[in-house]
N, C-alpha and C. Protein backbone atom coordinates (compact mmCIF):
# COMPACT_ATOMS: atom_id res chain seq x y z
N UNK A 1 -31.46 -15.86 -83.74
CA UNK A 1 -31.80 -15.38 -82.43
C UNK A 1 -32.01 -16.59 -81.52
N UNK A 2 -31.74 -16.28 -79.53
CA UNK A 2 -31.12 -17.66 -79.07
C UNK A 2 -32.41 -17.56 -78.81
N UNK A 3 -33.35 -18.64 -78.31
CA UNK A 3 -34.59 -18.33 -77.74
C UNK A 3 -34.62 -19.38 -76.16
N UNK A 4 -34.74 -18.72 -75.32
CA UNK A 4 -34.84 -19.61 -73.60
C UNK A 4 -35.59 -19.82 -73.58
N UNK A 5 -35.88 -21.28 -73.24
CA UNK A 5 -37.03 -21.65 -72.67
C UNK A 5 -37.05 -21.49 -70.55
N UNK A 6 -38.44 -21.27 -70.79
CA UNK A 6 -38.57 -20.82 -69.25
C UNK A 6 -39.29 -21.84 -68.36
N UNK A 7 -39.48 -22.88 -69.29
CA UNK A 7 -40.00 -24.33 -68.56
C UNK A 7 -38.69 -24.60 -67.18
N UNK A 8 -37.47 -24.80 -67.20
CA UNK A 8 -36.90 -25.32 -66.02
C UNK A 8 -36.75 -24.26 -64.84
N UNK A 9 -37.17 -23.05 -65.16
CA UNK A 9 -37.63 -22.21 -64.22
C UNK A 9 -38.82 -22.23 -63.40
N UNK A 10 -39.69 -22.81 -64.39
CA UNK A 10 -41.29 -23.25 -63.58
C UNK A 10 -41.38 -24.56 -62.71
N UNK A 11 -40.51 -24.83 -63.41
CA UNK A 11 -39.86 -26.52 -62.62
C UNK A 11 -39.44 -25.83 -61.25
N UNK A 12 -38.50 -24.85 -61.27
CA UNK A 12 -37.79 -25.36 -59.88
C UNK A 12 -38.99 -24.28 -58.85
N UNK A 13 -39.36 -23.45 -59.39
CA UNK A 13 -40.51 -22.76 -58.15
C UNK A 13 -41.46 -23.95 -58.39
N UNK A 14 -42.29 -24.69 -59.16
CA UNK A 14 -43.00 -25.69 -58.49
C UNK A 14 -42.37 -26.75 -57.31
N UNK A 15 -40.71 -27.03 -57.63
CA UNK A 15 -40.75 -27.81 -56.39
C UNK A 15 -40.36 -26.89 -55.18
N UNK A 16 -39.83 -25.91 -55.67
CA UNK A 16 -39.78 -24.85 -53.98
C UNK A 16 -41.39 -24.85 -53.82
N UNK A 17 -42.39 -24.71 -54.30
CA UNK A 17 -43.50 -24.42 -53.66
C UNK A 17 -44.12 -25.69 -53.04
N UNK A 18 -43.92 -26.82 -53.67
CA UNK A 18 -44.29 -28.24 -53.07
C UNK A 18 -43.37 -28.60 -51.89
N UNK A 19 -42.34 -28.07 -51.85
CA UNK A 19 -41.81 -28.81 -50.73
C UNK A 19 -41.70 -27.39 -49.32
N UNK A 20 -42.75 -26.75 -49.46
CA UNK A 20 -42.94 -25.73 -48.19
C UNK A 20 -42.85 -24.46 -48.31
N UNK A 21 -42.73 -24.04 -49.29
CA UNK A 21 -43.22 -22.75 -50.11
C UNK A 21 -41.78 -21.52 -50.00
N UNK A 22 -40.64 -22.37 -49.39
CA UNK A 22 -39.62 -21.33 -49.10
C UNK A 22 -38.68 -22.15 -48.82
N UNK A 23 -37.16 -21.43 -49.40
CA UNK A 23 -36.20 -22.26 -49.68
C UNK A 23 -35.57 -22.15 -48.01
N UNK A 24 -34.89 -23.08 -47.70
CA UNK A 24 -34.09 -22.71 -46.83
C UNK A 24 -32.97 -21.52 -46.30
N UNK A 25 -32.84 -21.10 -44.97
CA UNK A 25 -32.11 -19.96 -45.39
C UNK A 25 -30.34 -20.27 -45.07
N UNK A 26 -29.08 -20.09 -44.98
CA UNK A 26 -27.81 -20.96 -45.08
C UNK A 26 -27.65 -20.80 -43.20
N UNK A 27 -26.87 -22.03 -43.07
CA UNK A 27 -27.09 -22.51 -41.30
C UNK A 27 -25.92 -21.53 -40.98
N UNK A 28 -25.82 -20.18 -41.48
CA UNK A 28 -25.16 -19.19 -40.32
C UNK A 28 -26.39 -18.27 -40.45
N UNK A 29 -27.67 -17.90 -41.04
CA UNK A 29 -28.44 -17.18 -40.56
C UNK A 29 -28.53 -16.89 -38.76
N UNK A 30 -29.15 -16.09 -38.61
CA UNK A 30 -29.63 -15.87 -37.32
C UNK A 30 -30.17 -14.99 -37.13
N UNK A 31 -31.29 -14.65 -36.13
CA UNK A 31 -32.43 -13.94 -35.88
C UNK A 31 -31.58 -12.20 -35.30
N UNK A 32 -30.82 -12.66 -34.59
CA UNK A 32 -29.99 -11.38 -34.32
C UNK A 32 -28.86 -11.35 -33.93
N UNK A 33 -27.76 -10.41 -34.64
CA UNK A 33 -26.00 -10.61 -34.68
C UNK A 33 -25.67 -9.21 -34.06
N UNK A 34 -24.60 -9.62 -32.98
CA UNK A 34 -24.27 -8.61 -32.62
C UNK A 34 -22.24 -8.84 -32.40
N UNK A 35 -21.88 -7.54 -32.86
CA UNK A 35 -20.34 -8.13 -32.92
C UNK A 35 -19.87 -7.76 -31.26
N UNK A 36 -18.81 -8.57 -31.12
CA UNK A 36 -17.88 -8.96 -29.66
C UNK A 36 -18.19 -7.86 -29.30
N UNK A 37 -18.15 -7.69 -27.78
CA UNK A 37 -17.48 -6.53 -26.81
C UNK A 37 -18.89 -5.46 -27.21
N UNK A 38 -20.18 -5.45 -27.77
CA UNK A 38 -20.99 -4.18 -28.29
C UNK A 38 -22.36 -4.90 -27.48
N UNK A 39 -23.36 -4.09 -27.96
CA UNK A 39 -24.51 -4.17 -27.29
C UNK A 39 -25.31 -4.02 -28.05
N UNK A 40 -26.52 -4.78 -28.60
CA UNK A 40 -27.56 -4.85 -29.65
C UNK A 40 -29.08 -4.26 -28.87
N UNK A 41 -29.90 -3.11 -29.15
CA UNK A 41 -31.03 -3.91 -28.89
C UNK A 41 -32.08 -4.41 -29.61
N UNK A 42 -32.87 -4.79 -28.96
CA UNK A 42 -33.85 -5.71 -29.93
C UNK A 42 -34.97 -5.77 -29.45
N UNK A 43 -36.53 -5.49 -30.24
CA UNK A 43 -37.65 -4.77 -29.62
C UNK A 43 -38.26 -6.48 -29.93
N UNK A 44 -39.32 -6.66 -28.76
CA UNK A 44 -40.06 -8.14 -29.16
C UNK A 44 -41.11 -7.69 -29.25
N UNK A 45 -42.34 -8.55 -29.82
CA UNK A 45 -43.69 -8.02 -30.18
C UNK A 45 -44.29 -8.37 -28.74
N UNK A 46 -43.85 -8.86 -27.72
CA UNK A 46 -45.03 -9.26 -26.40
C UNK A 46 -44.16 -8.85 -25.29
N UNK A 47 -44.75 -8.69 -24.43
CA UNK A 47 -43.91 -8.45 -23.24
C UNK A 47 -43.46 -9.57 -22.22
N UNK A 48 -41.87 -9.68 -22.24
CA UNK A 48 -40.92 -10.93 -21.51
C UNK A 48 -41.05 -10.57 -20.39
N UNK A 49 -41.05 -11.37 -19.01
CA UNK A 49 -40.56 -11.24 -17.94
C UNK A 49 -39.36 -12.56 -18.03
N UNK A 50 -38.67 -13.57 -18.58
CA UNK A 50 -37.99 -14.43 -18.01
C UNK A 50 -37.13 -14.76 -19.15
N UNK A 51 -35.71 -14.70 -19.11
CA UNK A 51 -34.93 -15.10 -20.28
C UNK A 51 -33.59 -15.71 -20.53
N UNK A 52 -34.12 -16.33 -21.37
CA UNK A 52 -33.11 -18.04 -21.26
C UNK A 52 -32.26 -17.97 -22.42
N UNK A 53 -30.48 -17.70 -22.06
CA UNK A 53 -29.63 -17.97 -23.09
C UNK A 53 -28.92 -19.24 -23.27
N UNK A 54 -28.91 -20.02 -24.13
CA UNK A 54 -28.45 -21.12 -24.39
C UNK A 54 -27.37 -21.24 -23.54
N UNK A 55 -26.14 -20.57 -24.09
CA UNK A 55 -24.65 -20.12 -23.64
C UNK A 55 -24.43 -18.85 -23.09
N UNK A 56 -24.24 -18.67 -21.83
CA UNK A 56 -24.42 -17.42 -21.33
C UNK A 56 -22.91 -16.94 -21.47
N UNK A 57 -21.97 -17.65 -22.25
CA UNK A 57 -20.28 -17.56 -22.34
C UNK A 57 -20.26 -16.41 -23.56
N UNK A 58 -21.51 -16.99 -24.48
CA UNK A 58 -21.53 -16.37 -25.89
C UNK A 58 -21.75 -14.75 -25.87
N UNK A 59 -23.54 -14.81 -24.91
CA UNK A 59 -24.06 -13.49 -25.31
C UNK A 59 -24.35 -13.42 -23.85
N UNK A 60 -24.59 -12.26 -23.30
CA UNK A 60 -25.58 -12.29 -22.52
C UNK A 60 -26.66 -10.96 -22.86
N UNK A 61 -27.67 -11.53 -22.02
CA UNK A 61 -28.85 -10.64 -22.26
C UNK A 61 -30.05 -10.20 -21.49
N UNK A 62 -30.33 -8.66 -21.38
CA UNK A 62 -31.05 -8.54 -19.98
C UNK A 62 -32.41 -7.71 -20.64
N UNK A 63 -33.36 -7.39 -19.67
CA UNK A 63 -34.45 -7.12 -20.51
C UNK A 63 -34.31 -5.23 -19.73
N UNK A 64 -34.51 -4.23 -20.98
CA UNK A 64 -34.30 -3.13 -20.27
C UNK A 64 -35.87 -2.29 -19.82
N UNK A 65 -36.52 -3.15 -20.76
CA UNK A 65 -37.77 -2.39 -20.44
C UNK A 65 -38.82 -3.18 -20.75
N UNK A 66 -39.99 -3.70 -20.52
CA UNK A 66 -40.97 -4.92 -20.98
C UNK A 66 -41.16 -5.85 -21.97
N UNK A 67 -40.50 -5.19 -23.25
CA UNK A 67 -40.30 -5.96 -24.60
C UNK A 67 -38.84 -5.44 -25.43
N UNK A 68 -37.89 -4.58 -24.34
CA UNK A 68 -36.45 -4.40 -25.10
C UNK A 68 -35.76 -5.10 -24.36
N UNK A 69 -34.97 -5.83 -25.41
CA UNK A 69 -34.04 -6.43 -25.01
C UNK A 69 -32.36 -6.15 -25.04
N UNK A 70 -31.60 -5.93 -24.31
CA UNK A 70 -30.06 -5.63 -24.29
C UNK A 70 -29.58 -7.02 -24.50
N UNK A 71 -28.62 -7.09 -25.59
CA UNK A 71 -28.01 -8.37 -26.26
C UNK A 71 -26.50 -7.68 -26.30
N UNK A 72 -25.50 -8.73 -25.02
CA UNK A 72 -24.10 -8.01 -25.03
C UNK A 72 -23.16 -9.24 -25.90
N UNK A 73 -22.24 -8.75 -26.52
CA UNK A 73 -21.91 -9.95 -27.36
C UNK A 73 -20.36 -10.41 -26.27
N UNK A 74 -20.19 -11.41 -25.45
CA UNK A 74 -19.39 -11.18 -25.07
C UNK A 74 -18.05 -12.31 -25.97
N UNK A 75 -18.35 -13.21 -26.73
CA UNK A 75 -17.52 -14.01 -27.35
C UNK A 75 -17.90 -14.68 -28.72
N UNK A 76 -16.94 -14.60 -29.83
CA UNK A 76 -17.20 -15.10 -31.07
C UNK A 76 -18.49 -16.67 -30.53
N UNK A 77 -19.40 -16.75 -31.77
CA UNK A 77 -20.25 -17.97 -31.39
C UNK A 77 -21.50 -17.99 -31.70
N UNK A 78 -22.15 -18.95 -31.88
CA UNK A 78 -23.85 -19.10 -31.80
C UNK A 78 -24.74 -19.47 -30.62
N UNK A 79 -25.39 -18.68 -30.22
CA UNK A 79 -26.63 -19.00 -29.11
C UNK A 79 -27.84 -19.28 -29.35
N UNK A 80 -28.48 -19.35 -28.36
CA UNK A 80 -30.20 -18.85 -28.78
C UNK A 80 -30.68 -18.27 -27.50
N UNK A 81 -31.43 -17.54 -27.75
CA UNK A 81 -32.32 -16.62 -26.62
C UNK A 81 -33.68 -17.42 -26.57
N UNK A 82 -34.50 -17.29 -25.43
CA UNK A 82 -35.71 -17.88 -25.08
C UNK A 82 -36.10 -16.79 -24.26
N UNK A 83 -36.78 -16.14 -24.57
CA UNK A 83 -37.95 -15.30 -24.01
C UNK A 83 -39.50 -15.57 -23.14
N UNK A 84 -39.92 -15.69 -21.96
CA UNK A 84 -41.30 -16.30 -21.73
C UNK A 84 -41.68 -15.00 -20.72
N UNK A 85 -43.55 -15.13 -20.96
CA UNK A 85 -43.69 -13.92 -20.44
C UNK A 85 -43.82 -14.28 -19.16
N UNK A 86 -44.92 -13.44 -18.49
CA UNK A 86 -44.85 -13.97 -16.86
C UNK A 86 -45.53 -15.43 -16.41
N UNK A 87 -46.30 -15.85 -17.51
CA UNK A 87 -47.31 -17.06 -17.12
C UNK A 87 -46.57 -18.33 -17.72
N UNK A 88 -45.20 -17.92 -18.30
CA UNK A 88 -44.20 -18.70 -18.77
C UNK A 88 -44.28 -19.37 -20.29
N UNK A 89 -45.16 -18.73 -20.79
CA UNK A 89 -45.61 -19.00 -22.73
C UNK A 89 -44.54 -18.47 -23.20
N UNK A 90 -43.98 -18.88 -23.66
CA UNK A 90 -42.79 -18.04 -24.69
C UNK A 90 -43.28 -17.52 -25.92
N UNK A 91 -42.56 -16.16 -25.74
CA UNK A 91 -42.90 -15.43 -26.67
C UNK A 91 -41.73 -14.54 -27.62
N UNK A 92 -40.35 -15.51 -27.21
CA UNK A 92 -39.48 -15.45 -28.65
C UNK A 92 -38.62 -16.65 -28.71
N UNK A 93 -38.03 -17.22 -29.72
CA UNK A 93 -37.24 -18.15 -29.62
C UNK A 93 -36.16 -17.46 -30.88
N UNK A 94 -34.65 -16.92 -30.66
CA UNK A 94 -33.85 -16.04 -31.20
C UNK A 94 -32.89 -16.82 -31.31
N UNK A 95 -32.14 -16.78 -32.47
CA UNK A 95 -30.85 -17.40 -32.79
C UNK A 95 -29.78 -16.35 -32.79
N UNK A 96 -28.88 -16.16 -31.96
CA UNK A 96 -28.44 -14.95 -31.66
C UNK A 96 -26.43 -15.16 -31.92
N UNK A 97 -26.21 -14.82 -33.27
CA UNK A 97 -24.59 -14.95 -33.55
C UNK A 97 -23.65 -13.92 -32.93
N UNK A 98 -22.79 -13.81 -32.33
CA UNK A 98 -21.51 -12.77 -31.94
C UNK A 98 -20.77 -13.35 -33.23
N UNK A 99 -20.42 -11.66 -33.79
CA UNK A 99 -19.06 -12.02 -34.89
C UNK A 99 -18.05 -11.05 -34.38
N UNK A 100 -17.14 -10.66 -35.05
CA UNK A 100 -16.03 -9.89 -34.95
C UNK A 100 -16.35 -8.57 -35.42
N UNK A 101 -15.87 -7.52 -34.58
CA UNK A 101 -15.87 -6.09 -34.66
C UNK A 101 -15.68 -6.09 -36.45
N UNK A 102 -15.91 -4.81 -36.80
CA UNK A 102 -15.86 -4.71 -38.18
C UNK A 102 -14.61 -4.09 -38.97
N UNK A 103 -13.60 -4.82 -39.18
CA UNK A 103 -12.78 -4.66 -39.81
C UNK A 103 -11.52 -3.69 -38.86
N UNK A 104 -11.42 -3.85 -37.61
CA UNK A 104 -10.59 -2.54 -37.00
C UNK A 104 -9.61 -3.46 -36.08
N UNK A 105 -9.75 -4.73 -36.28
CA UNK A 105 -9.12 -5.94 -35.46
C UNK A 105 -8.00 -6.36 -35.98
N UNK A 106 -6.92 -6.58 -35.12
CA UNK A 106 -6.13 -7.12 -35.56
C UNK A 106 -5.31 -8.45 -34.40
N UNK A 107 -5.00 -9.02 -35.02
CA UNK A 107 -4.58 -10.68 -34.08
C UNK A 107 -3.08 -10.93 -34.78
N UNK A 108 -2.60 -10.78 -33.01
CA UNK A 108 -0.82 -11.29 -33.37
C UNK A 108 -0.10 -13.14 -32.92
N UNK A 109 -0.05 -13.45 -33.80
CA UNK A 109 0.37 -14.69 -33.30
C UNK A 109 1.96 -14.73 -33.03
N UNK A 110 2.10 -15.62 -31.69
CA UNK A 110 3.20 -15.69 -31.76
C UNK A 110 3.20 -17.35 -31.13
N UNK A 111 3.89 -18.15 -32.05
CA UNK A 111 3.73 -19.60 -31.81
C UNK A 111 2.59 -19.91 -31.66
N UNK A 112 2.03 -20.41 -30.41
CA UNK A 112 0.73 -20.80 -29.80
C UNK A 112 -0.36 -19.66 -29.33
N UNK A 113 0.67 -18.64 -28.95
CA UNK A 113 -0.21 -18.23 -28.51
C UNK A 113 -0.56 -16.92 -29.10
N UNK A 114 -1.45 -15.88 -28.69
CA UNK A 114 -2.25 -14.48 -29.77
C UNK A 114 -2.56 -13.72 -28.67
N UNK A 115 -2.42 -12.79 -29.44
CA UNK A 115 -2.74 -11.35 -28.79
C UNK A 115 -3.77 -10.31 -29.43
N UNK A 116 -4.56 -9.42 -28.83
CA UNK A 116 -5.43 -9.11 -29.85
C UNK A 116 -5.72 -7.60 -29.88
N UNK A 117 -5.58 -7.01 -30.72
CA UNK A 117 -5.56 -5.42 -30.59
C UNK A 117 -7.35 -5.03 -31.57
N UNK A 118 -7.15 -3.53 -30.96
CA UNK A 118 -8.28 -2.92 -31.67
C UNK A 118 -7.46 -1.81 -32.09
N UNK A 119 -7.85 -1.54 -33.57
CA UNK A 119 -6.87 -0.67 -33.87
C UNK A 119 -7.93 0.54 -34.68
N UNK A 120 -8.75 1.65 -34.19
CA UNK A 120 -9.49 2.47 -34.42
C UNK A 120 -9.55 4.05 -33.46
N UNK A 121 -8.77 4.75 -33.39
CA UNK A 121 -7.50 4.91 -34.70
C UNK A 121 -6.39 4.19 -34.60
N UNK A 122 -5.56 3.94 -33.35
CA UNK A 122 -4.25 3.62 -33.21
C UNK A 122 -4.50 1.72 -32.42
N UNK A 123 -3.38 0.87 -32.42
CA UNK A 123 -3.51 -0.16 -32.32
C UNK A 123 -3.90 -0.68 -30.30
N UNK A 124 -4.60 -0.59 -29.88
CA UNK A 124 -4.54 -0.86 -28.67
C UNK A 124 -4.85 -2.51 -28.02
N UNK A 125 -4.47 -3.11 -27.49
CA UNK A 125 -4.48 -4.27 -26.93
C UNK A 125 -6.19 -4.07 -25.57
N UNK A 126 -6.83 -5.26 -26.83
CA UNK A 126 -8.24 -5.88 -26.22
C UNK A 126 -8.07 -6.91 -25.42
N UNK A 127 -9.44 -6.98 -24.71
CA UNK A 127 -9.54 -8.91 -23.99
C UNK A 127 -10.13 -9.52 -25.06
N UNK A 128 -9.61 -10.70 -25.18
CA UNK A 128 -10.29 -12.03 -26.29
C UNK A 128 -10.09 -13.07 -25.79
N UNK A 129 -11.21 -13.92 -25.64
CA UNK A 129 -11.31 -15.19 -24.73
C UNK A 129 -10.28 -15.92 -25.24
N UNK A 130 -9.73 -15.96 -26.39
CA UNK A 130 -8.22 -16.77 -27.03
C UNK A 130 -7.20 -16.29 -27.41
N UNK A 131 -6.79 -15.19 -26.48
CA UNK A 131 -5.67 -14.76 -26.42
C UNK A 131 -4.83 -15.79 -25.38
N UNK A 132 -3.48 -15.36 -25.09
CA UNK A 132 -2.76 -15.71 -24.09
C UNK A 132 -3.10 -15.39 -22.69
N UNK A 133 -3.04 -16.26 -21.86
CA UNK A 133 -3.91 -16.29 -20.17
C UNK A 133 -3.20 -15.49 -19.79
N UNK A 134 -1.74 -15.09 -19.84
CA UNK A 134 -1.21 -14.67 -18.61
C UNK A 134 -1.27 -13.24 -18.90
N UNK A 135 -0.80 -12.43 -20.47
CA UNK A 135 -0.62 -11.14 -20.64
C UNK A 135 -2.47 -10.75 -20.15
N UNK A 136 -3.34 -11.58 -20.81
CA UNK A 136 -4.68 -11.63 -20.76
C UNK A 136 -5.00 -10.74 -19.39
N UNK A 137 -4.57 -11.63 -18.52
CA UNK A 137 -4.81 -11.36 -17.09
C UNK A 137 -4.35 -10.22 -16.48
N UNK A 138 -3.31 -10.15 -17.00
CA UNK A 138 -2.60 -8.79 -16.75
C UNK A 138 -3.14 -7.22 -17.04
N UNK A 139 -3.82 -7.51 -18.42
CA UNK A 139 -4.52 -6.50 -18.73
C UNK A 139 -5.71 -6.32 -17.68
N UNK A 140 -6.68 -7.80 -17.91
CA UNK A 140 -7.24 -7.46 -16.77
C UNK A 140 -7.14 -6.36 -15.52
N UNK A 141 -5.98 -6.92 -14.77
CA UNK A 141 -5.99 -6.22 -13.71
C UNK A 141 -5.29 -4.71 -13.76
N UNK A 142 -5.25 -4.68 -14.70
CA UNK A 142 -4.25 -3.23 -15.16
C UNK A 142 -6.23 -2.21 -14.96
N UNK A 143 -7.01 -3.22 -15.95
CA UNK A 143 -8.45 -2.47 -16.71
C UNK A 143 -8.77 -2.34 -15.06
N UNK A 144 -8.99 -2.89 -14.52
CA UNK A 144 -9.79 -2.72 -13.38
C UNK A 144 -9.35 -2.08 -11.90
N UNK A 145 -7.87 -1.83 -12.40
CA UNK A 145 -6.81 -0.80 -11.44
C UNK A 145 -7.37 0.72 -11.87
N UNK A 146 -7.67 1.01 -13.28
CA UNK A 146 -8.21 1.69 -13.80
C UNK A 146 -9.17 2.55 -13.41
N UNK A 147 -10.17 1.42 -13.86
CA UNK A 147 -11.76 1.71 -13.71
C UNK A 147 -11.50 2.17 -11.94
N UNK A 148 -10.94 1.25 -11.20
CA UNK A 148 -11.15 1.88 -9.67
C UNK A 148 -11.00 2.97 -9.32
N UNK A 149 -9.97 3.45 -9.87
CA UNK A 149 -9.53 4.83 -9.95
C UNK A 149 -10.54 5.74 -10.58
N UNK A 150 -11.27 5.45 -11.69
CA UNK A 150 -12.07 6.76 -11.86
C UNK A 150 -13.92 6.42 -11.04
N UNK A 151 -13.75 5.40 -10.73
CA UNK A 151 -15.15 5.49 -9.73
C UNK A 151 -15.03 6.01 -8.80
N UNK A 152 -13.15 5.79 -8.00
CA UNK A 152 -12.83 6.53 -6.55
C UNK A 152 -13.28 7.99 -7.31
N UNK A 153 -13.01 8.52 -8.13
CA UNK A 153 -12.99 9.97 -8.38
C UNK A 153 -14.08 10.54 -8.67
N UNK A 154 -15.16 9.66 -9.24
CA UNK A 154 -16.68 9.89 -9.71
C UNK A 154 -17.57 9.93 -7.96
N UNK A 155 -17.28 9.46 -6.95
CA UNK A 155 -17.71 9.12 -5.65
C UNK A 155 -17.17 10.31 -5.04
N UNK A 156 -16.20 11.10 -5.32
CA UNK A 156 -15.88 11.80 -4.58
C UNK A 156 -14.48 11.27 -3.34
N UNK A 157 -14.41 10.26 -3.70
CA UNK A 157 -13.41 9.34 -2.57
C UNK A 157 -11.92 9.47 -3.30
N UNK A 158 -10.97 10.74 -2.81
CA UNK A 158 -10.10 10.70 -3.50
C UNK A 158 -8.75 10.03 -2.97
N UNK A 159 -8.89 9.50 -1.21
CA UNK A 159 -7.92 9.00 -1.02
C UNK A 159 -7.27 7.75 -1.54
């Protein structure tokens, strides 16, 4: 019969406990992840009036009600959020990752440049900050030829 000894086990929690009582956690952790193009929220224990995103390219983020926070993911990346209340004490400091939609993405390369679809159910062409500028743009103004059209119609303004 094999018999383990459990001495190099006591070894390594004595030096996790000597050197700060907790191992490190791996440098893609983050306090809160929200994937591209979606909207997270996130409740704080104090109430923010003022809030500071590292990269406002990455996430942005608005406060919807005294301690909720709206976290929009607008591009793959790492940020951080800074929260301070009204007397300017901060009262969060957030490491805040955008990843990629979950599994419904798909990316077409062609030479240099990419194109980027969402395909849930059928394949439709998204904005992605690294796609191609020009089709990019195009969509753009296609999305917002769009949208005009159904606000003219939501207003009542049908000419």
């Amino acid at each position: 019969m094999t018999h383990v000894s459990k001495q190099p086990c006591r070894a390594l929690a004595c030096a996790a406990a000597l050197s700060g009582g907790l191992l490190a956690l791996p440098a893609w952790a983050a306090d809160l992840r929200v994937e591209v193009n979606h909207s997270h929220l996130h409740t704080l224990k104090h109430t923010a009036s003022t809030l500071i995103v590292g990269n406002p390219a990455i996430a942005d983020v608005s406060i919807s009600n005294n301690n909720t926070l709206v976290v929009f993911g607008k591009t793959y990346g790492m940020t951080n959020l800074i929260a301070l209340d009204a007397t300017g004490r901060q009262v969060a400091n957030l490491d805040v990752r955008v990843t990629e939609s979950g599994g419904t993405n798909m990316v077409v390369n062609r030479g240099a440049s990419q194109l980027s679809y969402s395909c849930a159910p059928r394949c439709v062409r998204v904005i992605d900050t690294a796609d191609e500028p020009t089709l990019t743009d195009s969509l753009i103004s296609t999305t917002k030829s769009v949208t005009g059209y159904a606000d003219a119609a939501a207003s009542g303004d049908t000419e």
